[in-house]
Structures are given as structure tokens and as C-alpha cells.
N, C-alpha and C. Protein backbone atom coordinates (compact mmCIF):
# COMPACT_ATOMS: atom_id res chain seq x y z
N UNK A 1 13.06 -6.23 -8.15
CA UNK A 1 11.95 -6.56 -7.27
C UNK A 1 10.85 -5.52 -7.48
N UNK A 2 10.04 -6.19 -7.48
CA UNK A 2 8.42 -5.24 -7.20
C UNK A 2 8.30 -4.10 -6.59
N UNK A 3 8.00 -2.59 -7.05
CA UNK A 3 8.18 -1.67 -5.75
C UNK A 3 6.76 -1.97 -5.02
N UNK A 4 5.70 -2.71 -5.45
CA UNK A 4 5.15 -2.49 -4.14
C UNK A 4 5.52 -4.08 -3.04
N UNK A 5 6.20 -4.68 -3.71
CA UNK A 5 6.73 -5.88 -3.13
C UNK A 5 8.01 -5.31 -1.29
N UNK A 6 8.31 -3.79 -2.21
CA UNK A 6 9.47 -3.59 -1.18
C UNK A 6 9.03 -2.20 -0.22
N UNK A 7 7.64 -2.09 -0.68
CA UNK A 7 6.55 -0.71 0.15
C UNK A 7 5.90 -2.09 1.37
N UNK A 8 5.56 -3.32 0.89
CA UNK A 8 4.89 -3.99 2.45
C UNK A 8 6.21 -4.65 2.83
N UNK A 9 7.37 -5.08 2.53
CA UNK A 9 8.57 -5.20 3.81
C UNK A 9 8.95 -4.03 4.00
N UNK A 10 9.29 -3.02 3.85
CA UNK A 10 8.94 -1.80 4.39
C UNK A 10 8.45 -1.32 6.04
N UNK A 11 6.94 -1.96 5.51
CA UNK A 11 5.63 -1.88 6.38
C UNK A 11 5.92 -2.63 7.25
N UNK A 12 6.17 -4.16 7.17
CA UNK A 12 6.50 -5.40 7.87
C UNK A 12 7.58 -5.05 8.99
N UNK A 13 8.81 -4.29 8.48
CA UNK A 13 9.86 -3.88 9.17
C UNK A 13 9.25 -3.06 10.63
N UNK A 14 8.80 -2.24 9.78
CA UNK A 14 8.47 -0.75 10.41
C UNK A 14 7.84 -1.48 11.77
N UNK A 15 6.42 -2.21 11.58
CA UNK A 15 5.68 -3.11 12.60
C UNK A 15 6.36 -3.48 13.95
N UNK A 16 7.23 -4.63 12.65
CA UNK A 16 8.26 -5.03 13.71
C UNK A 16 9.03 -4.37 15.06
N UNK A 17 9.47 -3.21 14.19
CA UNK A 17 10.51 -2.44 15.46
C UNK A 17 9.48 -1.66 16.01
N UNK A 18 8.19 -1.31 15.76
CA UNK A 18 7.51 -0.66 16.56
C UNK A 18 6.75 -1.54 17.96
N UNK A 19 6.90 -2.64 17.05
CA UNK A 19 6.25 -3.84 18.17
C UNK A 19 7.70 -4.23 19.92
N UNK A 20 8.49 -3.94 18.68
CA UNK A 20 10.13 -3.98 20.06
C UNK A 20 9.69 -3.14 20.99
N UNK A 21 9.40 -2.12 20.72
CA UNK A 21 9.44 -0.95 21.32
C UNK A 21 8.23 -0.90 22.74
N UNK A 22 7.38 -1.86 22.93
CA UNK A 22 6.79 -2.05 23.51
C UNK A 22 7.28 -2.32 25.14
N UNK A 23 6.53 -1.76 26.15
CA UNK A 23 7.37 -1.89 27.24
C UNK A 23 7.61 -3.68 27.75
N UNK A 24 6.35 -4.74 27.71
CA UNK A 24 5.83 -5.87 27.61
C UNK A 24 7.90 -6.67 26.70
N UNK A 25 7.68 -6.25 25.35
CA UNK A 25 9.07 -6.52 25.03
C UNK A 25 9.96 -6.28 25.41
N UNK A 26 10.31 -5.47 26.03
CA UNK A 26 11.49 -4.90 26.41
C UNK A 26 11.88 -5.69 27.78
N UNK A 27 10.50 -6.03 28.32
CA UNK A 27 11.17 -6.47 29.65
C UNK A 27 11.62 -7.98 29.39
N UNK A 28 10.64 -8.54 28.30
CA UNK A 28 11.17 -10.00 28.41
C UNK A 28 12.65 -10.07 27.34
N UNK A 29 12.75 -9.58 26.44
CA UNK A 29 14.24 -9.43 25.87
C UNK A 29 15.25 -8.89 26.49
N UNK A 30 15.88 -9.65 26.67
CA UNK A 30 17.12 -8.30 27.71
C UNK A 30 18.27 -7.72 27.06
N UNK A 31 18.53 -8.08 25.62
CA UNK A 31 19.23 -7.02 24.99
C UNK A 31 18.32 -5.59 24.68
N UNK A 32 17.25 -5.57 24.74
CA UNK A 32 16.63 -4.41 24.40
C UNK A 32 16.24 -3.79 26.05
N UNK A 33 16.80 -4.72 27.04
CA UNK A 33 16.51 -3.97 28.26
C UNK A 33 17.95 -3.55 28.79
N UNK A 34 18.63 -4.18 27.81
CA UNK A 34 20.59 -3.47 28.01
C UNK A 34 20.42 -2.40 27.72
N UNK A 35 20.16 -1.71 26.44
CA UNK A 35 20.17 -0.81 25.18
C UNK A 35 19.80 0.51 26.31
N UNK A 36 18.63 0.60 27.09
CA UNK A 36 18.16 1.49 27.69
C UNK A 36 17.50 2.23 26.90
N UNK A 37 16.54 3.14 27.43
CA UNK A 37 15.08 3.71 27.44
C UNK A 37 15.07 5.19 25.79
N UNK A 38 16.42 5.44 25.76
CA UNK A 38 16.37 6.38 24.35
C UNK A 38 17.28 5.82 23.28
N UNK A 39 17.38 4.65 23.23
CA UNK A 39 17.95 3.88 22.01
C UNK A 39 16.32 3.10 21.49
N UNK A 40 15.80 2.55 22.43
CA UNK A 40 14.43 2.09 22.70
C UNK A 40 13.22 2.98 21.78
N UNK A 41 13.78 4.15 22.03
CA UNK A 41 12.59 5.29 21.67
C UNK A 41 13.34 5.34 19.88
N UNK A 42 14.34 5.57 19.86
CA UNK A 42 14.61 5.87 18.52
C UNK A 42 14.50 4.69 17.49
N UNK A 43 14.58 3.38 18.33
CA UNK A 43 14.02 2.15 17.88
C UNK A 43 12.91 2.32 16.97
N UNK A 44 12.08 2.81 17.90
CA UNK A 44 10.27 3.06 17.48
C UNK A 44 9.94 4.16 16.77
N UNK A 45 10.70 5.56 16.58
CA UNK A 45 10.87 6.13 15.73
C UNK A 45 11.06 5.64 13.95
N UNK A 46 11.79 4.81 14.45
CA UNK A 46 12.72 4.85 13.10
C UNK A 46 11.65 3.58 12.46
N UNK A 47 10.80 2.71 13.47
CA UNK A 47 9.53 1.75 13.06
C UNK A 47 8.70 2.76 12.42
N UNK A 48 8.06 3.78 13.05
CA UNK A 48 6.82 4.57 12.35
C UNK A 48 7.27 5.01 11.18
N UNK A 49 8.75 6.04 11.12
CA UNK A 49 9.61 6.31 9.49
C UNK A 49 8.90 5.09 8.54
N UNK A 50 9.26 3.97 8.93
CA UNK A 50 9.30 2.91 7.34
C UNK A 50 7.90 3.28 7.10
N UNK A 51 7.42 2.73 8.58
CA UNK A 51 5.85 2.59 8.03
C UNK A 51 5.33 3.90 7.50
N UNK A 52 5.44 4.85 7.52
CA UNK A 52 5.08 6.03 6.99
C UNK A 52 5.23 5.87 5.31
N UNK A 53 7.08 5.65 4.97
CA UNK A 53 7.27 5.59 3.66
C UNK A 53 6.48 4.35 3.42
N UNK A 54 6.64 3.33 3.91
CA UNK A 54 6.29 2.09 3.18
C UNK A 54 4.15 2.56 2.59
N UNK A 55 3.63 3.35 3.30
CA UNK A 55 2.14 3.22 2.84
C UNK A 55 2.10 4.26 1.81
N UNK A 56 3.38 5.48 1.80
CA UNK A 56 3.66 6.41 0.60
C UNK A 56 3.67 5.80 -0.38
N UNK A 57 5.26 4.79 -0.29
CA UNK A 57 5.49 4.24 -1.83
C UNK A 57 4.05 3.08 -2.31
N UNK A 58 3.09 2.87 -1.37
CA UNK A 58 2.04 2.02 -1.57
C UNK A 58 1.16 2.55 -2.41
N UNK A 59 0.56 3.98 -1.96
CA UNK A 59 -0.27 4.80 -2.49
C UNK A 59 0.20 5.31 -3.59
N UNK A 60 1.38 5.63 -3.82
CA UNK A 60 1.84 6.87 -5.07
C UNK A 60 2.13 5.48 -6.16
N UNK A 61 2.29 4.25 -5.81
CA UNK A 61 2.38 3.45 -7.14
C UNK A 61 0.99 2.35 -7.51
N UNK A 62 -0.06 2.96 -6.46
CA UNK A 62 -1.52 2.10 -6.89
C UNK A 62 -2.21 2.58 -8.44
N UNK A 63 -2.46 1.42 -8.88
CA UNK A 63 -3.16 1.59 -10.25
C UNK A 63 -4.37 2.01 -10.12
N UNK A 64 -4.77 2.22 -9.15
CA UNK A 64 -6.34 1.47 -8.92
C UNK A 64 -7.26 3.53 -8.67
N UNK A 65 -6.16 4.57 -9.13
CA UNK A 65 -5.98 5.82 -8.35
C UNK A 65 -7.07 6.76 -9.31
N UNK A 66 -7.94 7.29 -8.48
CA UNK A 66 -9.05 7.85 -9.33
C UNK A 66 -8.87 8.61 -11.02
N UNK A 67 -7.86 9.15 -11.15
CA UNK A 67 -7.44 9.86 -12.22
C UNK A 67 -6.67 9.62 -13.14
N UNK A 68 -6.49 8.37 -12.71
CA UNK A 68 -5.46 7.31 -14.19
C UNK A 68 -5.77 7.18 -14.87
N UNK A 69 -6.76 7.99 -15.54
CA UNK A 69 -6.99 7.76 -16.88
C UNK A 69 -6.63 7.34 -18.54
N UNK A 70 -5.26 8.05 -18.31
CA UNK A 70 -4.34 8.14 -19.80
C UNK A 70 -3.73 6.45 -19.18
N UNK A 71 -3.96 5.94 -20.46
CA UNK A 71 -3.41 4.61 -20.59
C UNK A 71 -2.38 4.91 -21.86
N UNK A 72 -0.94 4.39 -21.98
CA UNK A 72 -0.22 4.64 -22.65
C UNK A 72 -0.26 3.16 -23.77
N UNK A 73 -0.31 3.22 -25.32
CA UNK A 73 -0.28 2.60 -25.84
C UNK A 73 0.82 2.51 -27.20
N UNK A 74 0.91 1.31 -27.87
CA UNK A 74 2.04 1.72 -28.93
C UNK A 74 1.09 2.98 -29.91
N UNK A 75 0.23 2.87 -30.15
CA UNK A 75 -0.23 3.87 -31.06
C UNK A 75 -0.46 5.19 -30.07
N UNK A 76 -0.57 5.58 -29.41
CA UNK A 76 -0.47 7.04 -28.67
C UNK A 76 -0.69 6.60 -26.86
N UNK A 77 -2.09 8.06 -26.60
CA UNK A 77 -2.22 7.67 -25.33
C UNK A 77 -3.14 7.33 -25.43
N UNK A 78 -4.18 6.95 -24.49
CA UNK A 78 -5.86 6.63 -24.61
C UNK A 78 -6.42 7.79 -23.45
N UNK A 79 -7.28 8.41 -24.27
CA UNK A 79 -7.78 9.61 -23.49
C UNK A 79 -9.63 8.77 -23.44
N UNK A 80 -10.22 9.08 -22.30
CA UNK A 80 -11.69 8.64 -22.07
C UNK A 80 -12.67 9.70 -22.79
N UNK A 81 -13.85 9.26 -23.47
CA UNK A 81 -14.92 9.67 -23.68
C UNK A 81 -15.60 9.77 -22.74
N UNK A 82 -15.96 11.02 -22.49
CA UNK A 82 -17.34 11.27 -21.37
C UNK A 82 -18.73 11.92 -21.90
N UNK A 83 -19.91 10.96 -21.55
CA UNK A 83 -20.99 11.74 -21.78
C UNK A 83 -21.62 11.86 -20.15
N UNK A 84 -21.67 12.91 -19.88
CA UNK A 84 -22.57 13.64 -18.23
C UNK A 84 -20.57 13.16 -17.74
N UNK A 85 -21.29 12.24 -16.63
CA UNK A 85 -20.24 11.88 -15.81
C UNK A 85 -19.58 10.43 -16.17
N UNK A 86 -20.31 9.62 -16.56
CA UNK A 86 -19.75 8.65 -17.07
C UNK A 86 -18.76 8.22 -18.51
N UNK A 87 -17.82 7.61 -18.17
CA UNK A 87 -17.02 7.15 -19.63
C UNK A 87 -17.91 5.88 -20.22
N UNK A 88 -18.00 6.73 -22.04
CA UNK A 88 -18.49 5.90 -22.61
C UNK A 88 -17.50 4.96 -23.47
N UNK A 89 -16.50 5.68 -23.85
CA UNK A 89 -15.44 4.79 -24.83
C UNK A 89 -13.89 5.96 -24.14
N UNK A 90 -13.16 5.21 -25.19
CA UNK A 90 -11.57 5.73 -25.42
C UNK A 90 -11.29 5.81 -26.91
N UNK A 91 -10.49 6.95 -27.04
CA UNK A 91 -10.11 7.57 -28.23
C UNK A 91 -8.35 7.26 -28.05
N UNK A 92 -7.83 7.01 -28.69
CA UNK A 92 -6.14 7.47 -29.00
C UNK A 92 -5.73 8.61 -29.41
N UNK A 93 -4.97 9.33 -28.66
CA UNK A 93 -4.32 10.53 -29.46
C UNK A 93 -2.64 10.11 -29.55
N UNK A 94 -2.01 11.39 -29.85
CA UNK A 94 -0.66 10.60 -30.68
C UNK A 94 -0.03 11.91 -29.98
């Protein structure tokens, strides 16, 4: 599977149990009004955890990341040409 396929269920999860955690939920579910008030809390803990990792593994595997430059190819890497600030071409090195 996709890792960023398994960074937004992750996210989705995380939502979820943070959304349980709500007092509004709790009163109308009544297994989560069995559970009592610090199973409840660690509930919502353990929601913010995913969501925390889930926007990590989001960010640390985006392509889109200012400094990605080196593109890996069968003939070497591709390093950018710069004239001032802008890239004008790509070179291969080996």
C-alpha cells in the first residue's frame, strides 16, 4: 500500500477518536459513557498521536519539498543548473 495512502487513514483514525472524545459524544454513546472520564482522555490522546504521525509521514514523503532537487536516473543523478536564482537546465553526474 501507498505510504501516503496509510499517512491520511492514519489522519482519518486519529479524527475519529478525537471526535469520540467529545463531551456531546460521550453522552449520546453509552459505551463511551461506561468507559468513564480517563479511558475517554487517553482515547483522545492516542487520536492527536496518529494525527501527529499521520501529517509527519505526509510531509517527510511529499515530492513537491523545496530541495528535491537530485532526481535519480539510470545514467547517474540529475543535479540543476543555476544562473542568479533560477534553474536553467540539468546536467547528469555519475
Amino acid at each position: 500500500m501507498n505510504i501516503k495512502i496509510i499517512s491520511f487513514i492514519a489522519v482519518a483514525i486519529g479524527l475519529i477518536l478525537i471526535f469520540l472524545g467529545t463531551p456531546a459524544i460521550i453522552k449520546t454513546i453509552p459505551i463511551l459513557k461506561d468507559l468513564g472520564d480517563s479511558i475517554v482522555k487517553y482515547i483522545v490522546i492516542a487520536g492527536v498521536i496518529m494525527v501527529g504521525v499521520g501529517i509527519i509521514i505526509m510531509m517527510s514523503t511529499s515530492e513537491g519539498r523545496k530541495h528535491a532537487y537530485h532526481h535519480k536516473t539510470k545514467m547517474g543523478e540529475e543535479v540543476p543548473i543555476f544562473h542568479n536564482k533560477e534553474i536553467i537546465g540539468y546536467r547528469i553526474t555519475k
